[in-house]
PDB file of N, CA and C in Angstrom:
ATOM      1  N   UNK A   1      28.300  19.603 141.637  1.00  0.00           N
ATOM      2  CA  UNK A   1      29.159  19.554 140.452  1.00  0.00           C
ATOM      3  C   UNK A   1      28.694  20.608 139.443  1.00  0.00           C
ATOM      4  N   UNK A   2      29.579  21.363 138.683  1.00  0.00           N
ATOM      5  CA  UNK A   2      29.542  22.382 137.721  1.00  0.00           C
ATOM      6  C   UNK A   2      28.537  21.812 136.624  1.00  0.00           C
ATOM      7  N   UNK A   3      27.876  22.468 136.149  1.00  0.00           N
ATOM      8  CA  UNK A   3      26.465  22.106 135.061  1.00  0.00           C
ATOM      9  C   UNK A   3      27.662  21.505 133.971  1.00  0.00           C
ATOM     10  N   UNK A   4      28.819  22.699 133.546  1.00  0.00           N
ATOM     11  CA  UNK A   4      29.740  22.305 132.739  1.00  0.00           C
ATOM     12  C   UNK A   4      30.348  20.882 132.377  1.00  0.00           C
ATOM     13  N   UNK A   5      30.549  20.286 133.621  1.00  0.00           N
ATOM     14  CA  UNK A   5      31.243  19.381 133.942  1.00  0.00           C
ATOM     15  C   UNK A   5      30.538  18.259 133.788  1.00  0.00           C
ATOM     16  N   UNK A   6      29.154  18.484 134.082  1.00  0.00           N
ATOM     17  CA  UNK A   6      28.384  17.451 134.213  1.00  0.00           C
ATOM     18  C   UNK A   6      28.001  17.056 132.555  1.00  0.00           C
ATOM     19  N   UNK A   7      28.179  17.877 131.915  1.00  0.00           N
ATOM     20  CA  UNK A   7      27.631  17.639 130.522  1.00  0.00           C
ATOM     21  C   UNK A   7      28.998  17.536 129.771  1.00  0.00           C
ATOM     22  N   UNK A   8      29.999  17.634 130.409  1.00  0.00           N
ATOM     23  CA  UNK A   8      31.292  17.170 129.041  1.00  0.00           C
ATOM     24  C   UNK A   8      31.779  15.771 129.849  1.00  0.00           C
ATOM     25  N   UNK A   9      31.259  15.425 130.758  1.00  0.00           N
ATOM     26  CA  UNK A   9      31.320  14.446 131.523  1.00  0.00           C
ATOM     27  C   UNK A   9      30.556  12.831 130.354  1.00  0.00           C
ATOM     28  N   UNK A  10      29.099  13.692 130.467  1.00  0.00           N
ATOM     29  CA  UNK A  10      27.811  13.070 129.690  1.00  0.00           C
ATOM     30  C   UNK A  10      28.169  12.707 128.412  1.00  0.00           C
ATOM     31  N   UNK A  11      29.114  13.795 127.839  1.00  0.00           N
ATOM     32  CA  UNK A  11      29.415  13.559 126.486  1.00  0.00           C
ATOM     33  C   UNK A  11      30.924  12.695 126.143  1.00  0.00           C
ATOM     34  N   UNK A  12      31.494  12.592 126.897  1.00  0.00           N
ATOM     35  CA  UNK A  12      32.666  11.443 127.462  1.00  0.00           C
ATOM     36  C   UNK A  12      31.735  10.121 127.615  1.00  0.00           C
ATOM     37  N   UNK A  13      30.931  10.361 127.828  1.00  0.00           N
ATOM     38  CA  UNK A  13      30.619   8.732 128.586  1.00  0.00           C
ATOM     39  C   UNK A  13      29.560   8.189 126.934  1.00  0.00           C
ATOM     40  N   UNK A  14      28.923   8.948 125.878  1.00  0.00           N
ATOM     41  CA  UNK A  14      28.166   8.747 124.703  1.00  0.00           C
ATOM     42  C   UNK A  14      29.029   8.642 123.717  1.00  0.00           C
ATOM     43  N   UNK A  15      30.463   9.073 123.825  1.00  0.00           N
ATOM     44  CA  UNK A  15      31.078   9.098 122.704  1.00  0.00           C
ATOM     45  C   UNK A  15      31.480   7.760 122.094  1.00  0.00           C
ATOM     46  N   UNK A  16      32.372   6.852 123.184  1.00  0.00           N
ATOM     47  CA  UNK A  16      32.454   5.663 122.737  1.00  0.00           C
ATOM     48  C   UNK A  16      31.603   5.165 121.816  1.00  0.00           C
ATOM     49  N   UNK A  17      30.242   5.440 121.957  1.00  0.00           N
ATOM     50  CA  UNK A  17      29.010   4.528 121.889  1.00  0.00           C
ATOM     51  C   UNK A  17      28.642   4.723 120.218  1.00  0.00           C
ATOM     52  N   UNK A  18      29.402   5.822 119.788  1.00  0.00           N
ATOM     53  CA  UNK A  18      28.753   6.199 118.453  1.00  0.00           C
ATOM     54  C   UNK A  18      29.266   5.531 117.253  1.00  0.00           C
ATOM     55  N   UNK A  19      29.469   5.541 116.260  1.00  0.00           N
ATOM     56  CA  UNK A  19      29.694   5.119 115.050  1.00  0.00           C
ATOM     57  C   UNK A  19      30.876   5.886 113.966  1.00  0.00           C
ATOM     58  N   UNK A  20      31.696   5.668 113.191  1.00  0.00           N
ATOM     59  CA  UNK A  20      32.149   6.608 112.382  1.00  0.00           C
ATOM     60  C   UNK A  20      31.163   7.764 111.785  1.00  0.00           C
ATOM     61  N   UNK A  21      29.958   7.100 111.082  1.00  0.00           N
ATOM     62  CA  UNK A  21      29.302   8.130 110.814  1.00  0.00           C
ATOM     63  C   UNK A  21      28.487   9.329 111.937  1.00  0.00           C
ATOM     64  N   UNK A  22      28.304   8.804 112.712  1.00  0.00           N
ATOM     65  CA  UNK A  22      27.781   9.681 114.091  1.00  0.00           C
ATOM     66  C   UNK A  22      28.886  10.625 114.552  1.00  0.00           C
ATOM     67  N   UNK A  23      29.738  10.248 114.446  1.00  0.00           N
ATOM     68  CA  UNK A  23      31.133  10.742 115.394  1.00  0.00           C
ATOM     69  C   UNK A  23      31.263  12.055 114.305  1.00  0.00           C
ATOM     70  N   UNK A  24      31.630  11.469 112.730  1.00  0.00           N
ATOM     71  CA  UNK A  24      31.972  12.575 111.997  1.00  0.00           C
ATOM     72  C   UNK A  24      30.718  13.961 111.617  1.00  0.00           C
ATOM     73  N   UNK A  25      29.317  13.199 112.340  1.00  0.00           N
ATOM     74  CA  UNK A  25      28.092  14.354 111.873  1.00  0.00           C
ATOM     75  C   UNK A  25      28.411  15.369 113.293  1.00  0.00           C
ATOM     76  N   UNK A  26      28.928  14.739 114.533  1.00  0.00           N
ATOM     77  CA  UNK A  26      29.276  15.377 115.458  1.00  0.00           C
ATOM     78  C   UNK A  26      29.743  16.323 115.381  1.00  0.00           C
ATOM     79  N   UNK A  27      30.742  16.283 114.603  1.00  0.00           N
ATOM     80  CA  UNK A  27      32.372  16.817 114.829  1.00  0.00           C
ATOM     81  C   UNK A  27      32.002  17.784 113.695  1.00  0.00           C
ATOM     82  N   UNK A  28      31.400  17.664 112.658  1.00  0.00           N
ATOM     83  CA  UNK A  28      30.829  18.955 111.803  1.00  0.00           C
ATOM     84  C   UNK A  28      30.190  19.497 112.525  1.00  0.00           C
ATOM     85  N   UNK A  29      29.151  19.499 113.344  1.00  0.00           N
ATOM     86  CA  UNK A  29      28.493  19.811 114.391  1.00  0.00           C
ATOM     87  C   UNK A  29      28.721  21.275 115.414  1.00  0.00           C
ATOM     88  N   UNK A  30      29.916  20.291 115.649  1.00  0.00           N
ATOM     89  CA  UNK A  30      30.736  20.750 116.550  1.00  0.00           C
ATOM     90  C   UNK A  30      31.360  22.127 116.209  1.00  0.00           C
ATOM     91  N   UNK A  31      32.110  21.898 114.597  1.00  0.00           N
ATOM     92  CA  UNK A  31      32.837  22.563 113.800  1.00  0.00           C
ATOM     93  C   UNK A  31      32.259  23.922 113.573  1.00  0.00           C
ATOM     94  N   UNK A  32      30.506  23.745 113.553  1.00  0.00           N
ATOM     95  CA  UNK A  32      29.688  24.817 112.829  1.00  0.00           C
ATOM     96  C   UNK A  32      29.593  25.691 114.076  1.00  0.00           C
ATOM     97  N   UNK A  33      29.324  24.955 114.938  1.00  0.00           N
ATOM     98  CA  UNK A  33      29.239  25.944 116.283  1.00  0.00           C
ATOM     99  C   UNK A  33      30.374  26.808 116.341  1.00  0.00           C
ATOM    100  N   UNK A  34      31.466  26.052 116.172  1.00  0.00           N
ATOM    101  CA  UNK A  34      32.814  27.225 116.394  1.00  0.00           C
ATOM    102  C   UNK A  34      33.070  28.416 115.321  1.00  0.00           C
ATOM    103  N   UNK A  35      32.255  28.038 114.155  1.00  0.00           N
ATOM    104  CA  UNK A  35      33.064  29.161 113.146  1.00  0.00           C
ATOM    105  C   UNK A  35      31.768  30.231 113.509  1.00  0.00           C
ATOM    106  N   UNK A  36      30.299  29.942 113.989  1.00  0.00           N
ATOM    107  CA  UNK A  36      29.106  30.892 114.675  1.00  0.00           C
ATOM    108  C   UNK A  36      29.895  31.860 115.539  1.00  0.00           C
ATOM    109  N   UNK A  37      30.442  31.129 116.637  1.00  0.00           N
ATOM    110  CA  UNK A  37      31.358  31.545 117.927  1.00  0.00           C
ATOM    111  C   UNK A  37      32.167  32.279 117.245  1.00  0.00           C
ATOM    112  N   UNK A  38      32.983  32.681 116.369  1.00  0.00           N
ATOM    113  CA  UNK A  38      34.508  33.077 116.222  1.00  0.00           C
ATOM    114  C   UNK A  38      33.851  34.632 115.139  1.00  0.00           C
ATOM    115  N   UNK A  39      33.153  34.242 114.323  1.00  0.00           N
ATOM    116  CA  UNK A  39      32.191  35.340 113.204  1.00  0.00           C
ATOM    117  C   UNK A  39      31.413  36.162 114.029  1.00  0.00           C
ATOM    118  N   UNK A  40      31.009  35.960 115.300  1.00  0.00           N
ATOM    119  CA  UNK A  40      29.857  36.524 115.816  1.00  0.00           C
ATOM    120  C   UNK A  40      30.482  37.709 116.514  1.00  0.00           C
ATOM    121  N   UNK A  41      30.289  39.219 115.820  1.00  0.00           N
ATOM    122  CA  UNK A  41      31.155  40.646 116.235  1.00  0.00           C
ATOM    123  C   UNK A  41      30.458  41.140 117.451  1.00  0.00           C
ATOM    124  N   UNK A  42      30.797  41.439 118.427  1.00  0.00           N
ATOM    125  CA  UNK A  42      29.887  42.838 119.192  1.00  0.00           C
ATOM    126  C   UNK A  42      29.749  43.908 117.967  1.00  0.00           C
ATOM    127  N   UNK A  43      28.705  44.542 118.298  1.00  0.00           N
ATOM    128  CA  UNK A  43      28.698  46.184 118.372  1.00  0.00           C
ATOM    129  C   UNK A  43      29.233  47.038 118.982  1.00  0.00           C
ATOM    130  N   UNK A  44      29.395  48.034 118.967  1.00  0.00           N
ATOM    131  CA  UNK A  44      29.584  49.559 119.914  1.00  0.00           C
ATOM    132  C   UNK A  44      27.723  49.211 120.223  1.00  0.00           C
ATOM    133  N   UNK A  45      28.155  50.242 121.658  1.00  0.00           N
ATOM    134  CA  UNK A  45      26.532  50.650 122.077  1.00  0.00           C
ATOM    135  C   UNK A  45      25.976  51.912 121.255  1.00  0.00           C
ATOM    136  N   UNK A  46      27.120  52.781 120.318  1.00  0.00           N
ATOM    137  CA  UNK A  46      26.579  54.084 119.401  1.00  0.00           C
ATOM    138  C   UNK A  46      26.183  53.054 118.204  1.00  0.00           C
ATOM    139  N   UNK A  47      26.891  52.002 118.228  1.00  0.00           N
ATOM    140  CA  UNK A  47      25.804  51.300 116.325  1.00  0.00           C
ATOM    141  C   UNK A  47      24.930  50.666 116.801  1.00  0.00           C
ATOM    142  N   UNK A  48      24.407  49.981 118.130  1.00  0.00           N
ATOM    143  CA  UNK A  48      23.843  49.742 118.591  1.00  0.00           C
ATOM    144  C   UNK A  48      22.271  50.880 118.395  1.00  0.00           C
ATOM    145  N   UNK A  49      22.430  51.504 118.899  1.00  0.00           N
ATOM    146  CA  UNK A  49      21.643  53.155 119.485  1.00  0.00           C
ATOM    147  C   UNK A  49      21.084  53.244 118.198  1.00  0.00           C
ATOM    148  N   UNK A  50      22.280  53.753 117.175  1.00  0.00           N
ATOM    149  CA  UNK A  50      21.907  54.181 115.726  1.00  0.00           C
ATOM    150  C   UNK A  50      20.853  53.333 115.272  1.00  0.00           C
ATOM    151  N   UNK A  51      21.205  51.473 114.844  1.00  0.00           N
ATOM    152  CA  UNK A  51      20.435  50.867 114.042  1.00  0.00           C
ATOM    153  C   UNK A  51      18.961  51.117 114.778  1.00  0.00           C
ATOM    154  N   UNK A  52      18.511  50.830 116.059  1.00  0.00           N
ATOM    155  CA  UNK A  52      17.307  51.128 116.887  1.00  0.00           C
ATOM    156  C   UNK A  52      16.475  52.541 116.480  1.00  0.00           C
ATOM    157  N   UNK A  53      17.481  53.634 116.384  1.00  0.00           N
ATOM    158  CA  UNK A  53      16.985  54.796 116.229  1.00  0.00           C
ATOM    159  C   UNK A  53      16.170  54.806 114.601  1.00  0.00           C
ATOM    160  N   UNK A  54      17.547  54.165 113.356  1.00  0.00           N
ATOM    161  CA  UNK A  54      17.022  53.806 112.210  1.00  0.00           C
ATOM    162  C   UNK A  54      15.697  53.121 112.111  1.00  0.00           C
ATOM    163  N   UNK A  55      15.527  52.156 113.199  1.00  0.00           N
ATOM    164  CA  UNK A  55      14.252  50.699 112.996  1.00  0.00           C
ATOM    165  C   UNK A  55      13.062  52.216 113.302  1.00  0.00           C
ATOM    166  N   UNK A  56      13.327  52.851 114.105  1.00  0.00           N
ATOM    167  CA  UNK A  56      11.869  53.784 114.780  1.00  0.00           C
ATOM    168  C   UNK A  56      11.652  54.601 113.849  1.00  0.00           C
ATOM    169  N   UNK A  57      12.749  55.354 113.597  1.00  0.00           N
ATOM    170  CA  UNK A  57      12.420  55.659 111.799  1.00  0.00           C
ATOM    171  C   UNK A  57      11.543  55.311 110.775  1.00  0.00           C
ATOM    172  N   UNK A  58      11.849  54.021 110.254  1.00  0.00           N
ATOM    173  CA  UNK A  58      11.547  53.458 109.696  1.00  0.00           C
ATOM    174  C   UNK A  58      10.259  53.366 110.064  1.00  0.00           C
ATOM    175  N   UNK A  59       9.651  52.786 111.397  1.00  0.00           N
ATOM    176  CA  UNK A  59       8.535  52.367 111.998  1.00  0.00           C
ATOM    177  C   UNK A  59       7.823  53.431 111.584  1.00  0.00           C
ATOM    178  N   UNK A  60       8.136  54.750 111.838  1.00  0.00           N
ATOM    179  CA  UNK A  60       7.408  56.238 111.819  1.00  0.00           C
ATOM    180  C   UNK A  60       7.012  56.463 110.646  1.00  0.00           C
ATOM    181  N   UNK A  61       7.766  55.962 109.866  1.00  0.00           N
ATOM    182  CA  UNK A  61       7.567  56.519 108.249  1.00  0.00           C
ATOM    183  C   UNK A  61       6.561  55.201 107.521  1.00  0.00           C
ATOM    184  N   UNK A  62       6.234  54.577 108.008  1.00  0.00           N
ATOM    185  CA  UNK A  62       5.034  53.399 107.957  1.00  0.00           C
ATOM    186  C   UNK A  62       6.095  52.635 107.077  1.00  0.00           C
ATOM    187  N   UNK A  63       7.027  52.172 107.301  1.00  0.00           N
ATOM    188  CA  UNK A  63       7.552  51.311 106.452  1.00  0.00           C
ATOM    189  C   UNK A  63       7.931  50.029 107.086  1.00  0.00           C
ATOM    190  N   UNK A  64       6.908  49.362 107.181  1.00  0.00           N
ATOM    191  CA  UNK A  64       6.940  47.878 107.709  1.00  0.00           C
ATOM    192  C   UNK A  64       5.742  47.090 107.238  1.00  0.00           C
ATOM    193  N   UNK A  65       5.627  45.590 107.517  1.00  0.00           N
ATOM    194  CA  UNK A  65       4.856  45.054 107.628  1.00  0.00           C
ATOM    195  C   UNK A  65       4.072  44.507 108.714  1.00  0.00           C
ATOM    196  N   UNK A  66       3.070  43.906 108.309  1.00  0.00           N
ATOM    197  CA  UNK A  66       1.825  43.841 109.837  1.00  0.00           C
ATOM    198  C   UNK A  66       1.944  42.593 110.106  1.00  0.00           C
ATOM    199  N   UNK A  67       1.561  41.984 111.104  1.00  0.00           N
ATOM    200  CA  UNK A  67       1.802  40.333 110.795  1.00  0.00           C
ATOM    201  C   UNK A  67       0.921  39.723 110.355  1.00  0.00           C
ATOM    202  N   UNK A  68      -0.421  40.391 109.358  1.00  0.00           N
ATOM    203  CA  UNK A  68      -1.068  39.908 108.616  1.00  0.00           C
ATOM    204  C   UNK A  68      -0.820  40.108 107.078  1.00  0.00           C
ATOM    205  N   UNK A  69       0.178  41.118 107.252  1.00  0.00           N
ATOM    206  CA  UNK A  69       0.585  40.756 105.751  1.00  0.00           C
ATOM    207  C   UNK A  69       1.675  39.785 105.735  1.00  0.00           C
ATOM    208  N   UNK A  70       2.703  39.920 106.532  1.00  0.00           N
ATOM    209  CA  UNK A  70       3.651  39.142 106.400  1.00  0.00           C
ATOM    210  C   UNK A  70       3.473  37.397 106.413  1.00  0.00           C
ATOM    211  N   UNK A  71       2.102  37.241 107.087  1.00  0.00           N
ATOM    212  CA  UNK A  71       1.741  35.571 106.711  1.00  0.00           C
ATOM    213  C   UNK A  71       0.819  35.519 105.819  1.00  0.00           C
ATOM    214  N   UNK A  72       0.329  36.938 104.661  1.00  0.00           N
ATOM    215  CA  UNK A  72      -0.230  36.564 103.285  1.00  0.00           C
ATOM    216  C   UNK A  72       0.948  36.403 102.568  1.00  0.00           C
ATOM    217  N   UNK A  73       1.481  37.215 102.661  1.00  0.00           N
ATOM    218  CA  UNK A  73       3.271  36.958 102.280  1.00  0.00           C
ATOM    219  C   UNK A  73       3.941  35.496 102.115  1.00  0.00           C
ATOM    220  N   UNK A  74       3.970  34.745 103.126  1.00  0.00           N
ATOM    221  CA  UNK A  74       4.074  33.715 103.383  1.00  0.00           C
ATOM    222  C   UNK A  74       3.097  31.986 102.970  1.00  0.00           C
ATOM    223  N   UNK A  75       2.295  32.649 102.537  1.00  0.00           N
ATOM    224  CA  UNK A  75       0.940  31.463 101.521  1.00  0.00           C
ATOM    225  C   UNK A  75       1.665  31.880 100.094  1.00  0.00           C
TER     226      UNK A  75
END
């Protein structure tokens, strides 16, 4: 059986079981995932290329942090 299937199957068979309030934290849940899904753009592989080329840049020109500053940063 499809992994798919098996888990909207799983979630058919828990739903009954929940509560108004469970059902509706779900269904926001649910909701947030879709507007992630629908907002979430590709790139081109040239803005792709570019931002990478920018980060090495950047890297070259010492403009970053170390991960010992960034967790003094973080205290």
């Amino acid at each position: 059986m499809d992994v798919c299937i098996k888990v909207d199957k799983q979630i058919q068979n828990y739903l009954p079981l929940l509560g108004v309030k469970e059902k509706k934290s779900l269904l926001y849940t649910i909701k947030s995932f879709m507007e992630l899904k629908e907002n979430t753009q590709r790139i081109s592989i040239e803005q792709y290329n570019k931002e990478i080329a920018d980060s090495e840049a950047r890297i070259d020109a010492g403009n970053y942090f170390t991960q010992e500053e960034v967790e003094a940063l973080i205290k």
